[in-house]
N, C-alpha and C. Protein backbone atom coordinates (compact mmCIF):
# COMPACT_ATOMS: atom_id res chain seq x y z
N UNK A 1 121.06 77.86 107.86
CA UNK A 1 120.85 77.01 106.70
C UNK A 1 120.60 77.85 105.45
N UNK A 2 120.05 79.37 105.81
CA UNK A 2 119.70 79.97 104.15
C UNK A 2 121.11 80.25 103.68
N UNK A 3 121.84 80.83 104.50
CA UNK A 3 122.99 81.28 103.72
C UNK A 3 124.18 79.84 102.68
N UNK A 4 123.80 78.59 103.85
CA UNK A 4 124.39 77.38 102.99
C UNK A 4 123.53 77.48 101.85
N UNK A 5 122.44 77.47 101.57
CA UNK A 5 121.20 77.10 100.65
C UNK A 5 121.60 78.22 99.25
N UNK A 6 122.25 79.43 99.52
CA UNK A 6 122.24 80.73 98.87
C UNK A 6 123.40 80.52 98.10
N UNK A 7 124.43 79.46 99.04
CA UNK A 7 125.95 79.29 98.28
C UNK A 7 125.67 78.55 97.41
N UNK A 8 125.31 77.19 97.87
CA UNK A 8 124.87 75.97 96.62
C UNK A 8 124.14 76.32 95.42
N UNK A 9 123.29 77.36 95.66
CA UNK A 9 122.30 77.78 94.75
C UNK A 9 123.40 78.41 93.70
N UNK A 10 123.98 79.68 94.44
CA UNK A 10 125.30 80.22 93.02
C UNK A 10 126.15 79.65 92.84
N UNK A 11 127.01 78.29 93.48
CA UNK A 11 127.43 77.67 92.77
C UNK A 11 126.85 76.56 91.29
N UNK A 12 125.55 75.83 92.03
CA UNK A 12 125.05 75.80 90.99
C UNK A 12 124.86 76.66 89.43
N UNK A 13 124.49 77.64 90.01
CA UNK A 13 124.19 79.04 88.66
C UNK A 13 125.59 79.00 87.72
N UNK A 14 126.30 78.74 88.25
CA UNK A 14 127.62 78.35 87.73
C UNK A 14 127.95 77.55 86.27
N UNK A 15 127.45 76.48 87.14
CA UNK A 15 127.94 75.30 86.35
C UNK A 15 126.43 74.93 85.51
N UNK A 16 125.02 75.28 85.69
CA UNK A 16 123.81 74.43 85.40
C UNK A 16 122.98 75.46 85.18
N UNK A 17 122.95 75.68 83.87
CA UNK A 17 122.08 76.21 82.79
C UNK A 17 120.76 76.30 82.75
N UNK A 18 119.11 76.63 82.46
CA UNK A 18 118.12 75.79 82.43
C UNK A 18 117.55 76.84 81.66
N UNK A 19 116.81 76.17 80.50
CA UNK A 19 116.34 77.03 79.35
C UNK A 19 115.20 76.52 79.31
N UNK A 20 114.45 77.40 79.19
CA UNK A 20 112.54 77.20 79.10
C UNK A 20 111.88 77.76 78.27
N UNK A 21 110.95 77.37 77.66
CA UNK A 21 109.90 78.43 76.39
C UNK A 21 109.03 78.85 77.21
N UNK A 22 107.96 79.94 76.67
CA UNK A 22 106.86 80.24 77.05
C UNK A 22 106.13 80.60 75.73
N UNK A 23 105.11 80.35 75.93
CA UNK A 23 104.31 80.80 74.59
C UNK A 23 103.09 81.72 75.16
N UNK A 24 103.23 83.15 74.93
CA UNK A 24 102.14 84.20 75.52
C UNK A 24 101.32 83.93 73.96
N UNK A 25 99.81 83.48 74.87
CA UNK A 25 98.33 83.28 73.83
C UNK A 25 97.65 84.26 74.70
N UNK A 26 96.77 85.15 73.54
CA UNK A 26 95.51 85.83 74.10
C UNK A 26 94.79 86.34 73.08
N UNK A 27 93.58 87.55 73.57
CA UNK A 27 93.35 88.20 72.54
C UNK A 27 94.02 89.64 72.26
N UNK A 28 93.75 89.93 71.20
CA UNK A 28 94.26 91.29 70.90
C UNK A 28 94.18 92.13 71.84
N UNK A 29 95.16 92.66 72.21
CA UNK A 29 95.30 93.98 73.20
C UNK A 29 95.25 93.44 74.82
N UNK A 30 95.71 92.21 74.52
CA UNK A 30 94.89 91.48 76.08
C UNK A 30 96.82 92.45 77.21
N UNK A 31 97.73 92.88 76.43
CA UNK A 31 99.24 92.96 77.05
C UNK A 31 100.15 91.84 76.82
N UNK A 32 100.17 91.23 75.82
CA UNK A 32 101.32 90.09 75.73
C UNK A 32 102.78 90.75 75.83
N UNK A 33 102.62 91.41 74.77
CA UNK A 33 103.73 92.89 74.57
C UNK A 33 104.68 93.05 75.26
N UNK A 34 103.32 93.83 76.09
CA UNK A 34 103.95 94.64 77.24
C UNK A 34 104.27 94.00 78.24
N UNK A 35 104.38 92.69 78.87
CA UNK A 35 104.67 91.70 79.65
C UNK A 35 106.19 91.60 79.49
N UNK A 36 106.13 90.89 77.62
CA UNK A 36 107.32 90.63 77.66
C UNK A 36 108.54 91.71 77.79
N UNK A 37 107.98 92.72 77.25
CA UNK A 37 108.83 94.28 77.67
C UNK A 37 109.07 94.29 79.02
N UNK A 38 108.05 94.21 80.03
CA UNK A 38 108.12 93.75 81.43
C UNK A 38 109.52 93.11 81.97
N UNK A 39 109.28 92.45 81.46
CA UNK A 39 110.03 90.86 82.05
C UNK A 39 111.08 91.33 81.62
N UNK A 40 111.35 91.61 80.38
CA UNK A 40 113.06 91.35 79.83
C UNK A 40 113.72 92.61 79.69
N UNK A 41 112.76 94.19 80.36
CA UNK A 41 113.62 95.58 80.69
C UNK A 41 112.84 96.21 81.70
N UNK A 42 112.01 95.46 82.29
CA UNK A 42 111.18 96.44 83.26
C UNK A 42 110.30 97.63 82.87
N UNK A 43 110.66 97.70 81.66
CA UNK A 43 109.73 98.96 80.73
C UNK A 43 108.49 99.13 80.45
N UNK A 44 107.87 99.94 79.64
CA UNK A 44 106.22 99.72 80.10
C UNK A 44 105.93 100.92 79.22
N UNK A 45 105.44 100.90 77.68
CA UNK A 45 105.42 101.56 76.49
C UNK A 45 103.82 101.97 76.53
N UNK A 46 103.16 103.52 76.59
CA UNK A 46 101.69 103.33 76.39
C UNK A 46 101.27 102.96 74.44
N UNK A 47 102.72 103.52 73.86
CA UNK A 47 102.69 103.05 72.56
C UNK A 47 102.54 102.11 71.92
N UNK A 48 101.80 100.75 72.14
CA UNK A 48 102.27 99.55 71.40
C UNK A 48 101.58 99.84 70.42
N UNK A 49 102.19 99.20 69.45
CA UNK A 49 101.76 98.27 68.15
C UNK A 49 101.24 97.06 67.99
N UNK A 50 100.12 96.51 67.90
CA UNK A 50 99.84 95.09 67.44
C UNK A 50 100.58 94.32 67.12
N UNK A 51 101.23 93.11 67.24
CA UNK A 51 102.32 92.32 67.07
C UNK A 51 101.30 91.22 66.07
N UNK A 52 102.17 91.34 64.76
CA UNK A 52 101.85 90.76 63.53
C UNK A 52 102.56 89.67 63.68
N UNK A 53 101.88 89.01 63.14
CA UNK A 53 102.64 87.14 63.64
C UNK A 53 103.48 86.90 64.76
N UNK A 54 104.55 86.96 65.16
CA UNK A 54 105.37 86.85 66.41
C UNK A 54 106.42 87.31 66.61
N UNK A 55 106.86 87.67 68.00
CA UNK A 55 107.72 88.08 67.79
C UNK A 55 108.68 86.45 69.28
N UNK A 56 109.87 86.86 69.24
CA UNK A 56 110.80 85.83 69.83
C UNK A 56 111.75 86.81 71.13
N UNK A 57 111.86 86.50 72.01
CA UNK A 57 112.67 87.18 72.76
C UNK A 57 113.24 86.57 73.95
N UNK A 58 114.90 86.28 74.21
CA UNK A 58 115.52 85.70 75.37
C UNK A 58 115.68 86.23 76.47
N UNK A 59 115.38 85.96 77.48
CA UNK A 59 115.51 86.76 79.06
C UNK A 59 116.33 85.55 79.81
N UNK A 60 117.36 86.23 80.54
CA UNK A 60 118.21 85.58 81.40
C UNK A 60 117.80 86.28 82.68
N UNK A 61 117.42 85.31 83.81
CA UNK A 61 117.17 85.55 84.88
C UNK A 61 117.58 84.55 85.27
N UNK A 62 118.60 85.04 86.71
CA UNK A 62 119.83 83.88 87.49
C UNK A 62 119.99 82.76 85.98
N UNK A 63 119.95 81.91 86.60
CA UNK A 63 120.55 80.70 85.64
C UNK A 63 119.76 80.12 84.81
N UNK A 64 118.16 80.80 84.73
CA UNK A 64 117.15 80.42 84.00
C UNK A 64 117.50 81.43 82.49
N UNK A 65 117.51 80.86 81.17
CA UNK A 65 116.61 81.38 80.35
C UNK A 65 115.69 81.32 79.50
N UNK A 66 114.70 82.37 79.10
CA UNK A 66 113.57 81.96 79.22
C UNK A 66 113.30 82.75 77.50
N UNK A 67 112.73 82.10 77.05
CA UNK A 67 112.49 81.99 75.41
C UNK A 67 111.03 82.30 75.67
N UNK A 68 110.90 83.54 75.14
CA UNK A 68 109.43 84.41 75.56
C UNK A 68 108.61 84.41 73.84
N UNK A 69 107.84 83.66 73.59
CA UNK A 69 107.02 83.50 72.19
C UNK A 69 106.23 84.41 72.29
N UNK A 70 105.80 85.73 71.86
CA UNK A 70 104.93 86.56 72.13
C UNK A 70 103.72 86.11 70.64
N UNK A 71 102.68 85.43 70.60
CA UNK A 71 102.00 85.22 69.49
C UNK A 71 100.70 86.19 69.38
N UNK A 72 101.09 86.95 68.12
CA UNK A 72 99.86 87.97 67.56
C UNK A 72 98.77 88.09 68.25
N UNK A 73 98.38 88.57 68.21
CA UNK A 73 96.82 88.39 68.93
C UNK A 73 96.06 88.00 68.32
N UNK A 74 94.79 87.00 68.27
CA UNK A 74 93.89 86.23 67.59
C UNK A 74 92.88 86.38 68.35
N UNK A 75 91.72 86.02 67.14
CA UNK A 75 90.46 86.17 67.70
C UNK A 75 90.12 85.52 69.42
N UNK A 76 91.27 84.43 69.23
CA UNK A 76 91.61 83.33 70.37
C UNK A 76 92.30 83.42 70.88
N UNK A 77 92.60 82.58 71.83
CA UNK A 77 93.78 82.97 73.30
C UNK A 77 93.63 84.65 74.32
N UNK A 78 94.15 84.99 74.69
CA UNK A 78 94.40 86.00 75.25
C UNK A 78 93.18 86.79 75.62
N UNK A 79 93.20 87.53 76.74
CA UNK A 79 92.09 88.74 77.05
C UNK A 79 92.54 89.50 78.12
N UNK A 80 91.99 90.44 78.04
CA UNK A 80 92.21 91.86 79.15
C UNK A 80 91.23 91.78 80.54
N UNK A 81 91.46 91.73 81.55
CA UNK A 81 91.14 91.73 82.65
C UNK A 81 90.34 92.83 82.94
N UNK A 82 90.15 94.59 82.36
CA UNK A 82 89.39 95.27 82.02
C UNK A 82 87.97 95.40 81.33
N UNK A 83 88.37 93.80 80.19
CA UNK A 83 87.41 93.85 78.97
C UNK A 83 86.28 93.00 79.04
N UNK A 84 85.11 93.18 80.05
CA UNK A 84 84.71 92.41 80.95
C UNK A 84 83.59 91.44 79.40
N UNK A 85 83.79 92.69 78.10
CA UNK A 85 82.75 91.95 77.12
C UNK A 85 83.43 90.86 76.46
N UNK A 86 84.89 90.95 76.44
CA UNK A 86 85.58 89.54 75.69
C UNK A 86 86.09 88.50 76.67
N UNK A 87 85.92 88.32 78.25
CA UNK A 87 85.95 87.65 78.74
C UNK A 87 85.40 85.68 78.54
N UNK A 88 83.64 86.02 77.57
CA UNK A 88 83.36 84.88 77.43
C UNK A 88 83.82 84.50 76.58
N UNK A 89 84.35 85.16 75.55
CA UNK A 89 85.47 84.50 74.14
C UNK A 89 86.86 83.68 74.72
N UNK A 90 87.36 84.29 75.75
CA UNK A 90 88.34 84.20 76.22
C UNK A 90 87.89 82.85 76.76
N UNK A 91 87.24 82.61 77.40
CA UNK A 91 86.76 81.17 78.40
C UNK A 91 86.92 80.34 76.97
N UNK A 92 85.66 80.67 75.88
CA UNK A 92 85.84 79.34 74.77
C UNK A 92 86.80 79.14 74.31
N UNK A 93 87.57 79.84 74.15
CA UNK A 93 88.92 79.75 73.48
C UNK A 93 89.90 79.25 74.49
N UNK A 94 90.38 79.51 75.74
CA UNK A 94 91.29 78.53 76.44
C UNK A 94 90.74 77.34 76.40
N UNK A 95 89.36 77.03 76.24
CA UNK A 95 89.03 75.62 77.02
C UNK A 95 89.08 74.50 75.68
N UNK A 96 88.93 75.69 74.55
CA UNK A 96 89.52 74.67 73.40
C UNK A 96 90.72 74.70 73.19
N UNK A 97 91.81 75.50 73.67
CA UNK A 97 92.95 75.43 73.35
C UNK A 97 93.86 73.77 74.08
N UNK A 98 93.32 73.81 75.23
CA UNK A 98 93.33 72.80 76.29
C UNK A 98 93.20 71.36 75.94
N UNK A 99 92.17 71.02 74.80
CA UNK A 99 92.02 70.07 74.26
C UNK A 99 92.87 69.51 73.06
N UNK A 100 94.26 70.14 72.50
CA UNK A 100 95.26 69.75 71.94
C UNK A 100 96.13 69.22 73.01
N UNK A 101 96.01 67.96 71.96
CA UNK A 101 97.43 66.66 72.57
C UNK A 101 98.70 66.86 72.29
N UNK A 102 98.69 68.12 71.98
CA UNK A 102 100.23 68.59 72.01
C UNK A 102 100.71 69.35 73.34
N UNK A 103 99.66 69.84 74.04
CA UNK A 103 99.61 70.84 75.26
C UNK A 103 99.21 70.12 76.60
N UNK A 104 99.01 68.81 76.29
CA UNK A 104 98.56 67.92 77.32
C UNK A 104 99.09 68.31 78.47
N UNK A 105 98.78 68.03 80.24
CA UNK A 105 99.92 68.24 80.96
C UNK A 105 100.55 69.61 81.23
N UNK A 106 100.79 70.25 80.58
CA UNK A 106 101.60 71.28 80.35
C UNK A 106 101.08 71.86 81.40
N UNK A 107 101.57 73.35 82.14
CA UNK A 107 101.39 73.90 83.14
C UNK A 107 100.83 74.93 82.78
N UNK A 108 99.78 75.52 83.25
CA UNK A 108 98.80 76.61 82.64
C UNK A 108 99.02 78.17 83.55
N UNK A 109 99.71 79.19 83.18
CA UNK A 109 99.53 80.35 84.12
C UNK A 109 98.71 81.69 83.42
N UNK A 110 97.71 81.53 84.18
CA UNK A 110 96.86 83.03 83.55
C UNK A 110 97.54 84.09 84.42
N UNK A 111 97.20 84.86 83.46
CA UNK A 111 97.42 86.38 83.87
C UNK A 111 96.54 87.23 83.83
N UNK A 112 96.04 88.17 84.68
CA UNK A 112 94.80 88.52 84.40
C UNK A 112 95.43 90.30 84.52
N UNK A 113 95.70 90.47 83.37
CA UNK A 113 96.04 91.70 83.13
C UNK A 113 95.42 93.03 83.42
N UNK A 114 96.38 94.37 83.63
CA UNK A 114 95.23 95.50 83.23
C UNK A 114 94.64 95.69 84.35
N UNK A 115 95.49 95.26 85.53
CA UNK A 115 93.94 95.73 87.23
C UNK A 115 94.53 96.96 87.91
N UNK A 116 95.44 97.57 86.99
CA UNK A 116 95.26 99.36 87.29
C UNK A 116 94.41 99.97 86.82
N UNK A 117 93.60 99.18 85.99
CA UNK A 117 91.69 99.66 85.65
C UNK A 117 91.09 99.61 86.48
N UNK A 118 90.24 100.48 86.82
CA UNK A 118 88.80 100.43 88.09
C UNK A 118 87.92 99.10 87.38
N UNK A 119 88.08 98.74 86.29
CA UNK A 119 86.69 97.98 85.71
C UNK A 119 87.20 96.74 85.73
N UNK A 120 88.55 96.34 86.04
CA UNK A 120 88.99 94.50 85.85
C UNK A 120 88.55 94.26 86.85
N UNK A 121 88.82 92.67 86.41
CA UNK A 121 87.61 91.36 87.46
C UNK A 121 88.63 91.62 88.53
N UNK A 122 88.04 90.46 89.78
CA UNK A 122 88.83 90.57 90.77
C UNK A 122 89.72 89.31 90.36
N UNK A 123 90.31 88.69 90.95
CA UNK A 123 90.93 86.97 90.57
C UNK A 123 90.13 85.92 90.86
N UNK A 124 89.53 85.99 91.97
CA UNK A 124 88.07 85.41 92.17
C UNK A 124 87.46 85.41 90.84
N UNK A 125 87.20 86.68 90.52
CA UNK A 125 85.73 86.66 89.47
C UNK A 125 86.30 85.98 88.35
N UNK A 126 87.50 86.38 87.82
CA UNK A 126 88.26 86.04 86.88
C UNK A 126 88.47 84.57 86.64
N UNK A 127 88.34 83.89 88.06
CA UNK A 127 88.48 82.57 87.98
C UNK A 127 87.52 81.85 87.73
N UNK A 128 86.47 82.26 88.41
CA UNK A 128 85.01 81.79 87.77
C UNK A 128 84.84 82.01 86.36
N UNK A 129 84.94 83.51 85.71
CA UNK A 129 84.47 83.41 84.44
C UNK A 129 85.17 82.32 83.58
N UNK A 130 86.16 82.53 83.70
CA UNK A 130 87.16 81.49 82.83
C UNK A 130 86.77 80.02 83.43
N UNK A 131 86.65 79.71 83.96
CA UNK A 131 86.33 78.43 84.49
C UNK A 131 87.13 77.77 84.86
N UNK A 132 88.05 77.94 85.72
CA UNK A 132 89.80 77.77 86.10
C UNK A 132 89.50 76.78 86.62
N UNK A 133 88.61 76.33 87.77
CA UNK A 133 88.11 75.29 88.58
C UNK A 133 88.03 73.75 87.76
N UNK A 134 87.08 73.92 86.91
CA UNK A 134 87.33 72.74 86.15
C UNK A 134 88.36 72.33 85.53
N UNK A 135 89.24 72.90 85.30
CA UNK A 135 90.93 72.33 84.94
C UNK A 135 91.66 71.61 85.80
N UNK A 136 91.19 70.32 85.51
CA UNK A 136 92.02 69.10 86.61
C UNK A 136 93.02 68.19 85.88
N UNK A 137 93.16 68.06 84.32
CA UNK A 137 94.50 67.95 84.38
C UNK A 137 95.77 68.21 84.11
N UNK A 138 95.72 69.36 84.44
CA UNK A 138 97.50 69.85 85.01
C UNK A 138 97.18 70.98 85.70
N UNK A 139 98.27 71.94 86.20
CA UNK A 139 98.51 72.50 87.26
C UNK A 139 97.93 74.02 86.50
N UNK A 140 97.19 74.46 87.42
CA UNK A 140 96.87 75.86 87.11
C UNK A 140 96.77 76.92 88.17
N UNK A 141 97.80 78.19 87.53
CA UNK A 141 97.56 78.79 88.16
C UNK A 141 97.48 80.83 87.86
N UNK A 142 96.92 81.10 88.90
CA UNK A 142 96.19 82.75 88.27
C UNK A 142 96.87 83.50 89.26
N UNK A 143 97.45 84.55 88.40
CA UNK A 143 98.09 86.40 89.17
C UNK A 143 97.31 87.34 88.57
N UNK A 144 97.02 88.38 89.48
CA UNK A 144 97.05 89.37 88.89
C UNK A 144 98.00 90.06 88.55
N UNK A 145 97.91 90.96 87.48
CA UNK A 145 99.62 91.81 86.68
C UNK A 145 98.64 93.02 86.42
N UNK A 146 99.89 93.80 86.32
CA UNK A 146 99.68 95.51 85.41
C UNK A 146 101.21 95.22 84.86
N UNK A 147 101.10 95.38 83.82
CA UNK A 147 102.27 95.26 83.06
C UNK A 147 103.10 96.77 83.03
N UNK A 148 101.83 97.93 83.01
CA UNK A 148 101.98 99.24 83.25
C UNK A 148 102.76 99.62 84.56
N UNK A 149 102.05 99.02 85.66
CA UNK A 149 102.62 99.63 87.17
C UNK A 149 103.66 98.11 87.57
N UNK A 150 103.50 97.50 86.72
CA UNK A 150 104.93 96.25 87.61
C UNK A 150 104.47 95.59 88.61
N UNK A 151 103.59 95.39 88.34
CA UNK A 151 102.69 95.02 89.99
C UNK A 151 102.98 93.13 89.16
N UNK A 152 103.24 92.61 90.64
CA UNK A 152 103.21 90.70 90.38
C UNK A 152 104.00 90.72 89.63
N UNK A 153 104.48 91.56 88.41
CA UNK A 153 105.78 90.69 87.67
C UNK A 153 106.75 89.73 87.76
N UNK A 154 107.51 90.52 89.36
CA UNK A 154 108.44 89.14 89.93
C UNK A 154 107.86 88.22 90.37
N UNK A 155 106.35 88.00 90.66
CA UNK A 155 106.16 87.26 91.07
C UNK A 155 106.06 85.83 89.62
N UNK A 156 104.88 86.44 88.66
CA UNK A 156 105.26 85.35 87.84
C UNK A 156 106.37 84.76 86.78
N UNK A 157 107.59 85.81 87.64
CA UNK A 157 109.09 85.45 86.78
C UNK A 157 109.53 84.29 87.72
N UNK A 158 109.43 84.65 89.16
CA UNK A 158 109.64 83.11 90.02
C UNK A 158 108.99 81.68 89.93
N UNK A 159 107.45 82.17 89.40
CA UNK A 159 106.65 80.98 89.07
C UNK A 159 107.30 80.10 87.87
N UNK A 160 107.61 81.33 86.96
CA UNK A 160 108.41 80.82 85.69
C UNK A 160 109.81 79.94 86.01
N UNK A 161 110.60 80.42 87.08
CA UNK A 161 111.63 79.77 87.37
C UNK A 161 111.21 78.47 87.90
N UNK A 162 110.72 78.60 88.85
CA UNK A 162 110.29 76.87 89.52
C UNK A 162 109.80 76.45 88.94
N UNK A 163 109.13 76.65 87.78
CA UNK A 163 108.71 76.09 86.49
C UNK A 163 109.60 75.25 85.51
N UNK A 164 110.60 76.24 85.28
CA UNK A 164 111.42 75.56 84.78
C UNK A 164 112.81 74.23 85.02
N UNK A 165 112.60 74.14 86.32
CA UNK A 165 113.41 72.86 87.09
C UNK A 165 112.67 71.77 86.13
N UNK A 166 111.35 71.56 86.35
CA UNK A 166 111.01 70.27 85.35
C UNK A 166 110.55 70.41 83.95
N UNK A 167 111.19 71.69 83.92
CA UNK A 167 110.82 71.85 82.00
C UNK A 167 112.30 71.12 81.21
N UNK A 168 111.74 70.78 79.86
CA UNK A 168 112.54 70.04 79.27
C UNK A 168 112.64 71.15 78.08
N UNK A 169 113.92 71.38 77.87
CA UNK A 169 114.65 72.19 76.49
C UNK A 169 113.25 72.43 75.41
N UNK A 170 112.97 70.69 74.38
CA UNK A 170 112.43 70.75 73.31
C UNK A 170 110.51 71.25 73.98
N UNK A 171 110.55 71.28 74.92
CA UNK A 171 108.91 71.57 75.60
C UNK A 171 108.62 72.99 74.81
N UNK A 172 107.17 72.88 74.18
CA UNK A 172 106.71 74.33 73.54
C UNK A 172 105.46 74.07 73.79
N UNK A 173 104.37 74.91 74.36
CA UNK A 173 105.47 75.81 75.63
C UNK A 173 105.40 74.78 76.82
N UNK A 174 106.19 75.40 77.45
CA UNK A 174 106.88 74.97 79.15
C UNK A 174 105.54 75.54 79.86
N UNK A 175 105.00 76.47 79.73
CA UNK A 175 103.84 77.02 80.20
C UNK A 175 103.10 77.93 79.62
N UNK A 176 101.63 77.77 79.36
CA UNK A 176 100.84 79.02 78.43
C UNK A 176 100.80 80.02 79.23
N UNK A 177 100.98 81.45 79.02
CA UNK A 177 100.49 82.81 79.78
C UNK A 177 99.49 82.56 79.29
N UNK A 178 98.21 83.01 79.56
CA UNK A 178 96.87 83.60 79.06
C UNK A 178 96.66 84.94 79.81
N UNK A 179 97.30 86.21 79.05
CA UNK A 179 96.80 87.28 79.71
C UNK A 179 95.53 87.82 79.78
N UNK A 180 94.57 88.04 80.60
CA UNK A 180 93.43 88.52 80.62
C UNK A 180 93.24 90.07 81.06
């Protein structure tokens, strides 16, 4: 049955398109960057630059593509999985981000960046601090990443794909990263 399952699948890829946003929120230095560098060359720069307002970038993976919003870093959104002192900023700030009726629903994937550091949380801890538990309505879910060593990448490029079967074109975003 996989190999029937493998044909239908590239014939599909064929004929059926599926385009998805993402909008990466965090704080400064949390790796938005370097994710999306990740994702769309496998690369992994110790050089970044702060990303001043946004930047936009398309990744085609199989028949998915995926419209990667990388947004500046702000006092809000985003955090480093290392940075165990901006962790509680990070909690107030998703849990108000959460409360726009524009994001209702939407599918939530943290990232808890940066655990080729000896000092990042575990995903456990990470889940507690942030308070992942109390998020009951919509779907949430937490990886760990090193954007540096490639570690989980494919994994949350697949999450991103099965993601995108019930994402709709005009959806912004299809799913928040919150790198930590």
């Amino acid at each position: 049955m996989g190999l029937l399952d493998s044909l239908l699948n590239w014939l599909r890829s064929l004929f059926f398109k599926q385009e998805m946003e993402l909008s990466l929120v965090g704080l400064q230095n949390a790796g938005k960057t370097s994710l999306v560098n990740s994702i769309a060359t496998g690369g992994y720069s110790e050089d970044m630059i702060p990303t001043v307002g946004f930047n936009m970038r398309k990744v085609t993976k199989g028949n998915v593509t995926i419209k990667l919003w990388d947004l500046g870093g702000q006092r809000r959104y985003v955090v480093d999985a290392a940075d165990r002192d901006s962790v509680t900023i990070s909690r107030s700030e998703l849990h108000d981000l959460l409360t726009k009726p524009s994001l209702s629903g939407i599918p939530l994937l943290i990232l808890g960046n940066k655990i080729d550091k000896s000092e990042a949380f575990s995903k456990q801890a990470l889940v507690d601090q942030l308070g992942l538990e109390s998020i009951t309505d919509r779907e949430v879910c937490c990886y760990m990443i090193s954007c540096k060593d490639s570690i989980n990448i494919d994994i949350v490029i697949d999450w991103l794909i099965k993601h995108s079967k019930t994402a709709t074109a005009t959806a912004t975003p299809t799913a928040t990263a919150t790198t930590t």
